[in-house]
Protein backbone atom coordinates (compact mmCIF):
# COMPACT_ATOMS: atom_id res chain seq x y z
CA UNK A 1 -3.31 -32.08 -0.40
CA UNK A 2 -1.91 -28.94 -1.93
CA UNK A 3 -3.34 -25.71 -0.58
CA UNK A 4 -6.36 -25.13 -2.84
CA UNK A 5 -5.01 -21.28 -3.29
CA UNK A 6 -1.77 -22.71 -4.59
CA UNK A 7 -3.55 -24.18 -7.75
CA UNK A 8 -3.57 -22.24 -10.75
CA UNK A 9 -6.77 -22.14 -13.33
CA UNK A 10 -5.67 -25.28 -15.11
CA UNK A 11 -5.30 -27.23 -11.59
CA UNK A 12 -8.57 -25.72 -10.68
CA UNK A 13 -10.10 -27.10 -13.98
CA UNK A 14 -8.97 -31.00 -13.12
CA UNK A 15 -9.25 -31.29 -9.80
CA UNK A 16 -12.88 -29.78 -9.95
CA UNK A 17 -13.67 -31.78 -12.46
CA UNK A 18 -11.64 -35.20 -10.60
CA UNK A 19 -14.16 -34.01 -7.91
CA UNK A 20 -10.70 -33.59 -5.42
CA UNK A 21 -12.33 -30.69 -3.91
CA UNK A 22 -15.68 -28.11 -4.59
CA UNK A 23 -15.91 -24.58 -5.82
CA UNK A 24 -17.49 -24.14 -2.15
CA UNK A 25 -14.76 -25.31 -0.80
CA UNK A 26 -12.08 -23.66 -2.97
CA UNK A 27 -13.79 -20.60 -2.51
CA UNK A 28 -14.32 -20.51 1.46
CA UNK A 29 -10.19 -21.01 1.12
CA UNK A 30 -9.45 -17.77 -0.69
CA UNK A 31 -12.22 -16.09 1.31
CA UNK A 32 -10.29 -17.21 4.77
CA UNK A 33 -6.62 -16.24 2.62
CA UNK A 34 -8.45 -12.37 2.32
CA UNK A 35 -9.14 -12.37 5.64
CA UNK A 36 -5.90 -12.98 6.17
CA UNK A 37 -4.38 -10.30 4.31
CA UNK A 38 -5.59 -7.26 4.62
CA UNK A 39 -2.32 -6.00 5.57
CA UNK A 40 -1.67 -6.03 1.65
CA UNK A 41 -4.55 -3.30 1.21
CA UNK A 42 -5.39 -5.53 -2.25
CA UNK A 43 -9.28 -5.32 -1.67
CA UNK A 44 -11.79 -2.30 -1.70
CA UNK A 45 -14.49 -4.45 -1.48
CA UNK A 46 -15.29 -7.97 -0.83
CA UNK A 47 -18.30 -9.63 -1.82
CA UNK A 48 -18.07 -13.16 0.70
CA UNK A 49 -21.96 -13.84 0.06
CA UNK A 50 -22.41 -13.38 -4.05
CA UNK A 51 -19.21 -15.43 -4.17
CA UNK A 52 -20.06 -18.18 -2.03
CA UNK A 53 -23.74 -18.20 -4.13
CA UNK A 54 -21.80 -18.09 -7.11
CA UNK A 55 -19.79 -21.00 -6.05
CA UNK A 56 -22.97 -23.11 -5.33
CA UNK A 57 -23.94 -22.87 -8.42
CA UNK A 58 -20.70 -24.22 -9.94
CA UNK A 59 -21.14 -27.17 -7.96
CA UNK A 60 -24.68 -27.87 -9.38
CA UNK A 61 -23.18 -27.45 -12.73
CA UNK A 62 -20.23 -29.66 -12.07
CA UNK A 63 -22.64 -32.38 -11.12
CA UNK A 64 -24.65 -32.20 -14.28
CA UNK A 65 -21.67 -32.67 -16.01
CA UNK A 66 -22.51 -28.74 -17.82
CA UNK A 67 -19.01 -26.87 -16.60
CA UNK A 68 -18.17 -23.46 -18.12
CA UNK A 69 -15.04 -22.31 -18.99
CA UNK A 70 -14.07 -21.00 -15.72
CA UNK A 71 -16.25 -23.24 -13.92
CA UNK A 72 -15.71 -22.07 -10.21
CA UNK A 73 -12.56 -19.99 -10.69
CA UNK A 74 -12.55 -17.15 -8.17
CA UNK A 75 -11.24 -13.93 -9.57
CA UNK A 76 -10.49 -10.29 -8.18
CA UNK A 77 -12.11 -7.46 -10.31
CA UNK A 78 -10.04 -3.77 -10.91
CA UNK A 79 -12.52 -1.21 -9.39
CA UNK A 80 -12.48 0.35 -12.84
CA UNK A 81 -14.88 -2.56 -13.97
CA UNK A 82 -18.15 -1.68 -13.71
CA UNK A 83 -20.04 -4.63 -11.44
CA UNK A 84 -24.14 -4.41 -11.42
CA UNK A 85 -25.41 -3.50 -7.70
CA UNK A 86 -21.40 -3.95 -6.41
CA UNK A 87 -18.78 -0.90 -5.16
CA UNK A 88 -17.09 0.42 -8.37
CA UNK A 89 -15.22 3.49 -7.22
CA UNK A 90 -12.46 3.73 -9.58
CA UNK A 91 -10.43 4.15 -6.28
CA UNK A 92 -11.64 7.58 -6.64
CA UNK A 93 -13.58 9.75 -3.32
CA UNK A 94 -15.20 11.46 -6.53
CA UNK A 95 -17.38 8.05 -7.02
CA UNK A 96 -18.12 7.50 -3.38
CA UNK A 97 -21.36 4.92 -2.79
CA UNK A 98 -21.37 4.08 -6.44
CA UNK A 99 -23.15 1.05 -7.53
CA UNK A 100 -23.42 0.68 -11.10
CA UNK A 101 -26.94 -0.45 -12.36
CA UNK A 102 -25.35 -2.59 -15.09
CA UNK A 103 -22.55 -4.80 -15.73
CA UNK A 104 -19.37 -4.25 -17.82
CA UNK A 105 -19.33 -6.45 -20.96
CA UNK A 106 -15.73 -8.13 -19.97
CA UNK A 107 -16.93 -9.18 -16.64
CA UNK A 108 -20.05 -10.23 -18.14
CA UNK A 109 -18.35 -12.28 -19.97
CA UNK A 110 -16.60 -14.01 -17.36
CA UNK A 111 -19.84 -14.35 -15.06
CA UNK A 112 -21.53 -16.10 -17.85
CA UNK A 113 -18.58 -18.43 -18.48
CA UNK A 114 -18.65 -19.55 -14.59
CA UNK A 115 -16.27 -17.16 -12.99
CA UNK A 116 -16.39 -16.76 -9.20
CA UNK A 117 -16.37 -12.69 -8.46
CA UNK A 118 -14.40 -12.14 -4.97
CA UNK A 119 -14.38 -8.70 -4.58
CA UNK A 120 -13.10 -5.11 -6.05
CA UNK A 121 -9.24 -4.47 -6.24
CA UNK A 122 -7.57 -1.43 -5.37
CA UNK A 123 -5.66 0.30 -8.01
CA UNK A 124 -3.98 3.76 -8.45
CA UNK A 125 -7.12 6.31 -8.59
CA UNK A 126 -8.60 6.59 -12.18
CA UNK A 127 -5.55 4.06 -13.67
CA UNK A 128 -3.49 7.28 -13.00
CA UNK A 129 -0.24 5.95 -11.32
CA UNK A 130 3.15 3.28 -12.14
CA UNK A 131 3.08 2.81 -8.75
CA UNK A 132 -0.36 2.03 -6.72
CA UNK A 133 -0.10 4.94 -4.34
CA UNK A 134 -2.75 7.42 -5.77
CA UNK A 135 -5.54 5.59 -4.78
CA UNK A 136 -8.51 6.93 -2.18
CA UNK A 137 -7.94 3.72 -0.28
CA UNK A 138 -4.10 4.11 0.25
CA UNK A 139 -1.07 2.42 -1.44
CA UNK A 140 -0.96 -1.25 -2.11
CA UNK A 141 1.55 -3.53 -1.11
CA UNK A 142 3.78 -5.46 -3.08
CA UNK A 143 4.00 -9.10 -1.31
CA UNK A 144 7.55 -9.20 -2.33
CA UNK A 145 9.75 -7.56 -0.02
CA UNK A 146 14.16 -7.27 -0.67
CA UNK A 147 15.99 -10.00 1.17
CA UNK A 148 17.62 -7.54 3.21
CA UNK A 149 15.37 -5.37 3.77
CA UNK A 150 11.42 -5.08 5.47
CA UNK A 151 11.04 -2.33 4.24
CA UNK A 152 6.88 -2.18 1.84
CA UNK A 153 7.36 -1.92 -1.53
CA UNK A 154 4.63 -0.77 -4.45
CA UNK A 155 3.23 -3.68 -6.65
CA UNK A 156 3.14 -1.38 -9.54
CA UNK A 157 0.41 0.58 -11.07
CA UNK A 158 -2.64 0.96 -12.17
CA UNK A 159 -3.20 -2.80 -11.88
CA UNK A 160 -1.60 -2.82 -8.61
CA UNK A 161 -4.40 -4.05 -6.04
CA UNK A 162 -4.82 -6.81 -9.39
CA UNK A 163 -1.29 -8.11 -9.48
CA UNK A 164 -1.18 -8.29 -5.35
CA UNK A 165 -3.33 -10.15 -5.04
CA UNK A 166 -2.29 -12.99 -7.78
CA UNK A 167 1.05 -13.01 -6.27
CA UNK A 168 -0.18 -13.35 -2.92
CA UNK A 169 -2.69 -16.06 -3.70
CA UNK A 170 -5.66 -13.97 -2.84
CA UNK A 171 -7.72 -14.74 -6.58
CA UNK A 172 -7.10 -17.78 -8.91
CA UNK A 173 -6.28 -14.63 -11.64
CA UNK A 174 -7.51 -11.00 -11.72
CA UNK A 175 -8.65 -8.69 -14.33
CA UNK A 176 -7.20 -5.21 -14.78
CA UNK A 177 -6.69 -2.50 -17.93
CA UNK A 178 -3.69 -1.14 -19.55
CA UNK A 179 -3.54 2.58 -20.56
CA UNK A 180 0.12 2.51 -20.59
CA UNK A 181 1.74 -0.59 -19.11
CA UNK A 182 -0.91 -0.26 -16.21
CA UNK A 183 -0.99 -4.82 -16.57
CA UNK A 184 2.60 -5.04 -17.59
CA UNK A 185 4.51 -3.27 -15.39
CA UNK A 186 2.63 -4.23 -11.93
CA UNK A 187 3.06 -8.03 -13.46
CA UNK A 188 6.51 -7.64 -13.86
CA UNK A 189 7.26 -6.22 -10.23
CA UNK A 190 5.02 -8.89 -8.74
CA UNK A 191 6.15 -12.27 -10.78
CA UNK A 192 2.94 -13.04 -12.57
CA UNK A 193 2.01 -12.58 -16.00
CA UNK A 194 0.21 -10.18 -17.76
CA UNK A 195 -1.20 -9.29 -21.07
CA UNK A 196 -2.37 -5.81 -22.48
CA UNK A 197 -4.37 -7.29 -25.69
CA UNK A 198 -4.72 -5.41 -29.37
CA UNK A 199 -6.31 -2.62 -29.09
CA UNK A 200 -10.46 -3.58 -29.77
CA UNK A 201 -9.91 -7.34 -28.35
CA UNK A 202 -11.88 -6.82 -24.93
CA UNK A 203 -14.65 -4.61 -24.84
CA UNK A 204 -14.15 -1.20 -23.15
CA UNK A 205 -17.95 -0.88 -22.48
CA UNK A 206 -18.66 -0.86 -18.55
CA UNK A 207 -15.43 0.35 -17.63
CA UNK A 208 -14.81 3.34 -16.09
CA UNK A 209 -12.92 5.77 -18.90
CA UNK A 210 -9.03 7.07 -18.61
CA UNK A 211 -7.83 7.75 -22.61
CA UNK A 212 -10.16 5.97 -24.54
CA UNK A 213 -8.19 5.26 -27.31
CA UNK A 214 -5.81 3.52 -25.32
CA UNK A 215 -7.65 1.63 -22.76
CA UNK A 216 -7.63 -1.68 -22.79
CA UNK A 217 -8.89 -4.98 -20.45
CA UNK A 218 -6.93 -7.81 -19.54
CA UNK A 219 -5.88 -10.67 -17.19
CA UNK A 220 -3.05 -11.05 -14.64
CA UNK A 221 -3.05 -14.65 -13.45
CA UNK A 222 -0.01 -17.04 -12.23
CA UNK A 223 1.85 -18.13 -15.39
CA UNK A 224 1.24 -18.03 -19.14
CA UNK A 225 -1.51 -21.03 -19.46
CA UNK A 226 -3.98 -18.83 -16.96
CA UNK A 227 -3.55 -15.58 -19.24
CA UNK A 228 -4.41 -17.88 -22.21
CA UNK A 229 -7.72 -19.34 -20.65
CA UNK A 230 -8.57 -16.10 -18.92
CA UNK A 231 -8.28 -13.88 -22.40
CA UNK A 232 -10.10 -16.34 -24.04
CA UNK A 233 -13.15 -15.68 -21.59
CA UNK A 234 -12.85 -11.65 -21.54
CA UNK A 235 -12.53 -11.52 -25.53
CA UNK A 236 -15.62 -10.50 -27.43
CA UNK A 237 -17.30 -8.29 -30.18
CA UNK A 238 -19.64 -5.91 -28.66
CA UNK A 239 -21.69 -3.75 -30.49
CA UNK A 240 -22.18 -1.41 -27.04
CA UNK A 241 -18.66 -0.75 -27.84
CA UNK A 242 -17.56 0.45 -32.02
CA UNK A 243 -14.28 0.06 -31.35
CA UNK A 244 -14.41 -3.92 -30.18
CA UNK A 245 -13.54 -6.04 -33.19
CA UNK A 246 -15.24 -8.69 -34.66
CA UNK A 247 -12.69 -11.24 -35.55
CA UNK A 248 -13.16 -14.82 -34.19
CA UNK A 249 -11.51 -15.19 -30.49
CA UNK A 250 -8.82 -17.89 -31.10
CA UNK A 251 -8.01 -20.81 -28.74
CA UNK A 252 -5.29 -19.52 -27.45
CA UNK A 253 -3.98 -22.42 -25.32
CA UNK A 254 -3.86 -24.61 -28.30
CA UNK A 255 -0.50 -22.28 -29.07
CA UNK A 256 1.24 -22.90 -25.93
CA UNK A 257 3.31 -25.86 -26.85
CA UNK A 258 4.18 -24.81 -30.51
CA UNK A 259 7.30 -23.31 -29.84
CA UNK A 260 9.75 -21.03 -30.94
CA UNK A 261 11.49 -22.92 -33.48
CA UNK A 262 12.06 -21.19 -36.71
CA UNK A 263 10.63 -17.36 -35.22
CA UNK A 264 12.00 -14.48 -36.12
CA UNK A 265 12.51 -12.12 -32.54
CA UNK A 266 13.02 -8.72 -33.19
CA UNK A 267 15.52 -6.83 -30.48
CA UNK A 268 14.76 -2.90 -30.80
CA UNK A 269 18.30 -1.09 -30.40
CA UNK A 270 16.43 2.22 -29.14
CA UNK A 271 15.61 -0.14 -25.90
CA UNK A 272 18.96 0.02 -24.74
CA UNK A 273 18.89 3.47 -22.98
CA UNK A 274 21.90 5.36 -21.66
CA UNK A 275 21.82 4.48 -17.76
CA UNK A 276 20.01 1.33 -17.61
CA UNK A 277 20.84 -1.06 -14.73
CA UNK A 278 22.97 -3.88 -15.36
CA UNK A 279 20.36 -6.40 -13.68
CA UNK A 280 17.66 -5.08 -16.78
CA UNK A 281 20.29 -5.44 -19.27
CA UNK A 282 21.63 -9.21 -17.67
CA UNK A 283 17.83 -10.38 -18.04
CA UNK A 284 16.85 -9.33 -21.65
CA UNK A 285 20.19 -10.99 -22.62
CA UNK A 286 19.29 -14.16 -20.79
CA UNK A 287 15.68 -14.12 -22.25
CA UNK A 288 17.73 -13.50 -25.67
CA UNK A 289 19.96 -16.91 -25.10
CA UNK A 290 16.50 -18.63 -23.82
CA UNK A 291 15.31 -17.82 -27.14
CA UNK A 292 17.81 -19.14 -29.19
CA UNK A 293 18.50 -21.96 -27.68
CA UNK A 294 14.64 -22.94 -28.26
CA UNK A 295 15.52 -22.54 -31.80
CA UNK A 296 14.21 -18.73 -32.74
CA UNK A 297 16.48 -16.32 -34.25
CA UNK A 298 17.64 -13.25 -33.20
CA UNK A 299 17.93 -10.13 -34.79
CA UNK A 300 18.58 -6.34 -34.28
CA UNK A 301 15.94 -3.78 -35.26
CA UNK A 302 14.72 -0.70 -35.01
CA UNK A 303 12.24 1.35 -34.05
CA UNK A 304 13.00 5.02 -34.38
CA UNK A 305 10.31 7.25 -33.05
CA UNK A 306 10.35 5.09 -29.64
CA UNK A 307 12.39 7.92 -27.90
CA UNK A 308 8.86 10.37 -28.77
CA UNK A 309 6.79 7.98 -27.43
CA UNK A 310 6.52 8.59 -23.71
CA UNK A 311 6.01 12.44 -24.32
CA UNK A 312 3.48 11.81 -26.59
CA UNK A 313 1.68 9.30 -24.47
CA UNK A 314 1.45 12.06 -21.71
CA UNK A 315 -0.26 14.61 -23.80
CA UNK A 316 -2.78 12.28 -25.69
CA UNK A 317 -3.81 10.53 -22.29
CA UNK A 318 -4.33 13.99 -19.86
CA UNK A 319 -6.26 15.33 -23.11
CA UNK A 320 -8.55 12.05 -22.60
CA UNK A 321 -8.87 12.02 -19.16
CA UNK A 322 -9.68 15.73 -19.00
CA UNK A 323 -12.59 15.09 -21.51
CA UNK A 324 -13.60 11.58 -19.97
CA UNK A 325 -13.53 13.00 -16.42
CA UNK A 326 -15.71 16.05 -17.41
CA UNK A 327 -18.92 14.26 -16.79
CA UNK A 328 -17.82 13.92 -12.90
CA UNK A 329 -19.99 17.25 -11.25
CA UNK A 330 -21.49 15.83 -8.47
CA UNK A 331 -24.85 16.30 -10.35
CA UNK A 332 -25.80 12.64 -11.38
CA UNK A 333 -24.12 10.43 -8.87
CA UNK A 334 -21.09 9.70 -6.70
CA UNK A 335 -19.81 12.88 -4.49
CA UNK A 336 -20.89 16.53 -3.91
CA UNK A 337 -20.05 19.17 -2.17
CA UNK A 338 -20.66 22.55 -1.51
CA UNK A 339 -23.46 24.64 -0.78
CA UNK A 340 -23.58 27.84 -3.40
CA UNK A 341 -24.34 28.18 -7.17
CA UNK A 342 -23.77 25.53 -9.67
CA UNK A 343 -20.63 26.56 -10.37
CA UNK A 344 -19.28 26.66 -6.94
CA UNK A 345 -20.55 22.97 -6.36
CA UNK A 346 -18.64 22.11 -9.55
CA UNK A 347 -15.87 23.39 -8.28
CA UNK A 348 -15.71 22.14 -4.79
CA UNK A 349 -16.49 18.55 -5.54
CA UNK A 350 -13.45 18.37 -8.02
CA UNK A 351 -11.82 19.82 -5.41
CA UNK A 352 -12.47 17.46 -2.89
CA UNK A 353 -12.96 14.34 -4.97
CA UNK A 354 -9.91 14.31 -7.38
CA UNK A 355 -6.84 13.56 -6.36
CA UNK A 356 -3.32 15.44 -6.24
CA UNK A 357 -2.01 13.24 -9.84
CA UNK A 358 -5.70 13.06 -10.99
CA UNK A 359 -5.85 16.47 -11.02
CA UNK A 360 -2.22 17.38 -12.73
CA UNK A 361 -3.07 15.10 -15.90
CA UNK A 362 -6.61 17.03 -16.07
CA UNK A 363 -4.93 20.42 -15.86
CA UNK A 364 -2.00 19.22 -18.28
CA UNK A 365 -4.91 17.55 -20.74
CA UNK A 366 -7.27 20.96 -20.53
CA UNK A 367 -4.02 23.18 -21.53
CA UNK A 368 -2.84 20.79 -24.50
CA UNK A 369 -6.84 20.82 -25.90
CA UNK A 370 -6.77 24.71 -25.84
CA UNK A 371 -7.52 26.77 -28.64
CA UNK A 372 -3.94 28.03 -28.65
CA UNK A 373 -2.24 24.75 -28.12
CA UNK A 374 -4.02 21.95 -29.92
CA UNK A 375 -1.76 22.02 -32.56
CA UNK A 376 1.68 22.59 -30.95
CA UNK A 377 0.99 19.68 -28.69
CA UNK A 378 -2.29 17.48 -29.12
CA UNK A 379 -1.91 17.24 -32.71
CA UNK A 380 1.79 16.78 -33.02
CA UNK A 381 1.09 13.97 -30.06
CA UNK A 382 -0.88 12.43 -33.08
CA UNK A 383 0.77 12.71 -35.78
CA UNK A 384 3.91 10.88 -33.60
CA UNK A 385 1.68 8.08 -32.69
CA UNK A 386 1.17 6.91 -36.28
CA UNK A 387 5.11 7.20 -36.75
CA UNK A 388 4.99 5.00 -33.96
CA UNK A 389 2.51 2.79 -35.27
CA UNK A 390 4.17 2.61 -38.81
CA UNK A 391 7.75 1.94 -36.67
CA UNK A 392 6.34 -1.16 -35.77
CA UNK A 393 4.26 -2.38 -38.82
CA UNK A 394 7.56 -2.28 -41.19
CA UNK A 395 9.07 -4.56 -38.29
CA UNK A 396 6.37 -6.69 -38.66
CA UNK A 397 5.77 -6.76 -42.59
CA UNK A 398 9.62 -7.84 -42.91
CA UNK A 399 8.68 -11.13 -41.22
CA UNK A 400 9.54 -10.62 -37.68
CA UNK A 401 7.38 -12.63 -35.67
CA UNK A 402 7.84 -10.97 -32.31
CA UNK A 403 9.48 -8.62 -30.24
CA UNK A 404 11.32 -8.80 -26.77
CA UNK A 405 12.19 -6.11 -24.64
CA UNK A 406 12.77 -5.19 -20.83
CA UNK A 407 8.93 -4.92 -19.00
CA UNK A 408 10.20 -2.32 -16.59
CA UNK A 409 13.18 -0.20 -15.98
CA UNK A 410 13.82 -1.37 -12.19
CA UNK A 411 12.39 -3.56 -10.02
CA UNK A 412 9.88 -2.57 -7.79
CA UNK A 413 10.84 -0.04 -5.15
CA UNK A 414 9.82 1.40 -1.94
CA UNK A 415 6.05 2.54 -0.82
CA UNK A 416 6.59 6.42 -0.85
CA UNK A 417 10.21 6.43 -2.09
CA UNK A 418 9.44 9.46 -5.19
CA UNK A 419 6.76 11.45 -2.77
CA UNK A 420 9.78 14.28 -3.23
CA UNK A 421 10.39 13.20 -6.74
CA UNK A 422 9.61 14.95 -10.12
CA UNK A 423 6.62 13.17 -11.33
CA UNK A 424 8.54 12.45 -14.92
CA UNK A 425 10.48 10.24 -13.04
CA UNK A 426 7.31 8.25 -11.87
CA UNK A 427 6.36 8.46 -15.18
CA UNK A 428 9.59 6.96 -16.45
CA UNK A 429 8.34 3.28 -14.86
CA UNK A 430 6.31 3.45 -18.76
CA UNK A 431 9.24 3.57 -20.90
CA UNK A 432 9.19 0.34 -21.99
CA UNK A 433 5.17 -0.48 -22.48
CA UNK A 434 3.91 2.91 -23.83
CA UNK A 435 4.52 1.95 -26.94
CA UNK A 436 2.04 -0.77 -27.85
CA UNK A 437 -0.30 1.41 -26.07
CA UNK A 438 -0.02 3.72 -28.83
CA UNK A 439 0.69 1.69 -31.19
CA UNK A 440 -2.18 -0.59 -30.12
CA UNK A 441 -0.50 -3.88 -30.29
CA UNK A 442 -0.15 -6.28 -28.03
CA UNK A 443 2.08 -6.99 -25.29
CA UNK A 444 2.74 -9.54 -22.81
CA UNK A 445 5.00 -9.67 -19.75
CA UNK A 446 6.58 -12.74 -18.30
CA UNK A 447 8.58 -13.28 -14.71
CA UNK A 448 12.12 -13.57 -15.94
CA UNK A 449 14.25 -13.42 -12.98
CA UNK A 450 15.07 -12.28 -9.83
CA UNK A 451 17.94 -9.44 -8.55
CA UNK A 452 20.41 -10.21 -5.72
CA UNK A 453 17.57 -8.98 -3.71
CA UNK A 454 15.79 -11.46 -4.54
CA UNK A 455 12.88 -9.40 -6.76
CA UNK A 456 11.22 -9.85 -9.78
CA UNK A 457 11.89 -8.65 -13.03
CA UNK A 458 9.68 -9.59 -15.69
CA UNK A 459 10.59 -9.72 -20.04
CA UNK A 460 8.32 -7.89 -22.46
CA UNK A 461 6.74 -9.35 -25.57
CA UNK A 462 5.05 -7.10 -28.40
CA UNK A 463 3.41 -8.93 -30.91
CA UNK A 464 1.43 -8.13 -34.26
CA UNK A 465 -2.21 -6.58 -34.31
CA UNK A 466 -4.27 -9.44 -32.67
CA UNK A 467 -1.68 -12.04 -32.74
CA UNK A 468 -1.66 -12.75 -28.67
CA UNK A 469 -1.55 -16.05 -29.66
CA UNK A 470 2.13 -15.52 -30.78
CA UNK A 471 2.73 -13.86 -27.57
CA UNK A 472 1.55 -16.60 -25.77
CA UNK A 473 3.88 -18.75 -27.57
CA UNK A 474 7.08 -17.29 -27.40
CA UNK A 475 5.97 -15.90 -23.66
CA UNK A 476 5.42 -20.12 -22.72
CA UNK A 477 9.17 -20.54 -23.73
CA UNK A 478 10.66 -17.83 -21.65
CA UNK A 479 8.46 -19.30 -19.15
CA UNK A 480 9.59 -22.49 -19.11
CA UNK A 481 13.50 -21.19 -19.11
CA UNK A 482 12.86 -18.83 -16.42
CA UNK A 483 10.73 -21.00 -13.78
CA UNK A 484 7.69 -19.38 -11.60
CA UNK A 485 8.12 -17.24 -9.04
CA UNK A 486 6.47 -17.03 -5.46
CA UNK A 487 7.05 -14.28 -2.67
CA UNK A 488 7.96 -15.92 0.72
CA UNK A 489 4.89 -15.03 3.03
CA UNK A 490 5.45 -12.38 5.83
CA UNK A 491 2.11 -10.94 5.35
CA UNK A 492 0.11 -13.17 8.72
């Protein structure tokens, strides 16, 4: 029989339900696969005993003939979720011993539709990082490695831990948030697929705060069919949350097999950047041809205020975090240090609980809120993000259907590599995926293909406000074209 972390959500679905194998039993094998592979550094926390409980119950349910959703399904969970009684740290020494009294909504969600909880995932420290190295817990590793070289390479970031461990079979499918390409881009340098919803899709409630107007939940599983069942879970209205939506949560793998015949695929010109490698240029071609030989059309468009975007993303998102992180004194819960006035314990608990990047993007968010500066920078920030916004609905409004683009500017590159580096250039792995964070569409990205050296690059699809079912569409096609993806194991 096929290892039982091999199958995907759909093969868990039938062959629990063909009674081939038990949620017990395809739960003690990712358990033993964690054990395994701790070399990755994908886990924070592991929770062998609620999962095995949780799996227990599956069975009963299985029996009665009552299965959920995601009857049985074992997951990972971003340590940004908030997870009642469980470690949520936010990867952060600032929330050490934290254990949430209360669940977030999205996971909630999931629980209630027969999810499988494993354990916490690491992830860059407060979703601030392209790269999975700003974390408390240490970097992440990617489970892809070059084919001529040994040398540990970052899975991407925030998502990081999330993406790991779906490539290296450690979780059926994980859940992680996108603040700026924080689900895209690890997917992309890991092989799986990942999808940033519309902006309001997934609650935000329970999850531990970045830029609040650009936060958003979502799955990173194995191939497009997971993302579809997995969204369709984590979607919900929530009136804990004003800015969820309440718009009916489609069926989105009912769209799968529809096609691409007869689509209109928009190809922004301001993509193609002066200095971009060949091997990003080759793919989005390919995924071009892929398209049109499935029967879409192509066509050139534009989008004109995407070269403002990623300065405007890194003033609106410091100015959040520096507000959202405010509330983090060492008062109420998590760290404290320090032994003088008030004001001295402030201080020395930021000091020691933040992190070196954590700590630029609060300073760089405080000086763009400042009475002198709001409206040279936080303001104009703003005002670009509608232009932004607008950029895309004229797209849209003309009848394009969807958009492809390169996921990520390179493929993923070496643990520690830009420690020397200016941190623009770190911040340069967002170019591509900033966009729909401030735009607040959708995106998805697919596996694609892989460079000489034998790593993944991954396509990126932006679709119209709460139209993932498009995405999962066209995303299906390019799926099919390209193949899946699977890191040879080194890792035990």
């Amino acid at each position: 029989m096929t290892d039982l972390t091999d199958l995907g959500i759909g093969a868990i679905r039938d062959g629990l339900a063909a009674r081939e194998f038990s949620a017990r039993e395809l739960t003690d094998a990712y358990l033993e696969a964690m054990e395994a592979t701790r070399a990755l550094n994908a886990y924070v926390a592991e929770t062998p005993e609620r999962a095995r409980a949780a799996a227990d119950e599956s069975d009963k349910r299985l029996a009665a003939g009552e299965a959920r959703a995601l009857e049985g399904v074992p997951i990972g969970v971003k340590d940004l979720f908030c997870t009642e009684g469980v470690h949520t740290q936010a990867a952060s020494s600032i929330l050490d011993a934290f254990r949430p009294t209360y669940e977030s909504t999205v996971t909630a969600n999931l629980w209630a539709d027969g999810a499988v909880m494993l354990g916490k995932l690491n992830m860059d420290e407060f979703a601030m990082g392209s790269s999975n190295e700003t974390s408390c817990y240490g970097p992440v590793v990617n489970p892809w490695r070059s084919a001529d070289s040994n040398a540990d390479l970052v899975p991407g970031g925030s998502s990081g831990g999330s993406a790991a461990a779906v490539a290296a079979r450690l979780c059926a499918a994980a859940i992680g948030t996108d603040t700026g390409g924080s689900i895209r881009q690890p997917a992309a340098f890991t092989g799986t697929v990942g999808i940033k919803p519309t902006y309001g899709r997934c609650s935000r409630w329970g999850i531990v705060a970045f830029a609040s107007s650009l936060d958003q939940a979502g799955p990173i599983t194995r191939d497009v069919l997971d993302a579809a069942i997995m969204l369709k879970s984590m979607a919900s209205v929530d009136p804990a949350d004003t800015t969820s939506v309440d718009r009916p949560v489609p069926n989105y793998e009912a769209a799968l097999e529809r096609g691409v015949k007869g689509l209109r695929i928009g190809i922004p010109k301001e993509y193609r950047m002066d200095g971009m490698p060949a091997a990003i240029e080759t793919v989005w071609q390919q995924g071009e041809a892929w398209l049109r030989e499935a029967g879409a059309t192509i066509e050139e468009i534009t989008l004109p205020h995407t070269q403002y975007a990623l300065p405007a993303y890194y003033i609106v998102a410091p100015a959040e975090a520096s507000s959202n992180l405010a509330r983090y004194d060492g008062v109420r819960y998590g760290l404290r240090a320090g032994d003088g006035d008030v004001t001295e314990m402030y201080e020395a608990t930021r000091s020691a609980g933040f992190g070196k990047e954590v700590k630029r993007r609060v300073l760089i968010g405080t000086y763009v809120l400042s009475a002198g500066y709001y409206d040279a920078y936080y303001l104009r920030a703003q005002r670009v993000r509608a232009l932004i916004k607008r950029d895309f609905d004229i797209v849209f409004d003309a009848g394009i259907d969807a958009i492809l683009t390169p996921a990520t500017p390179t493929a993923a590159f070496a643990v520690a590599s830009m420690a020397t580096a200016s941190p623009i250039e770190m911040y340069l792995n967002d170019i591509f995926t900033v966009t729909a964070n401030m735009s607040g569409h959708p995106g998805i990205a697919v596996p694609a293909a892989l460079t000489d050296d034998g790593l993944p690059l991954g396509l990126q699809l932006i679709g119209k406000p709460f139209d993932e079912e498009m995405l999962f569409r066209v995303g299906r096609v390019l799926e099919d074209a390209a193949g899946h993806f699977t890191p040879k194991r080194w890792w035990s």
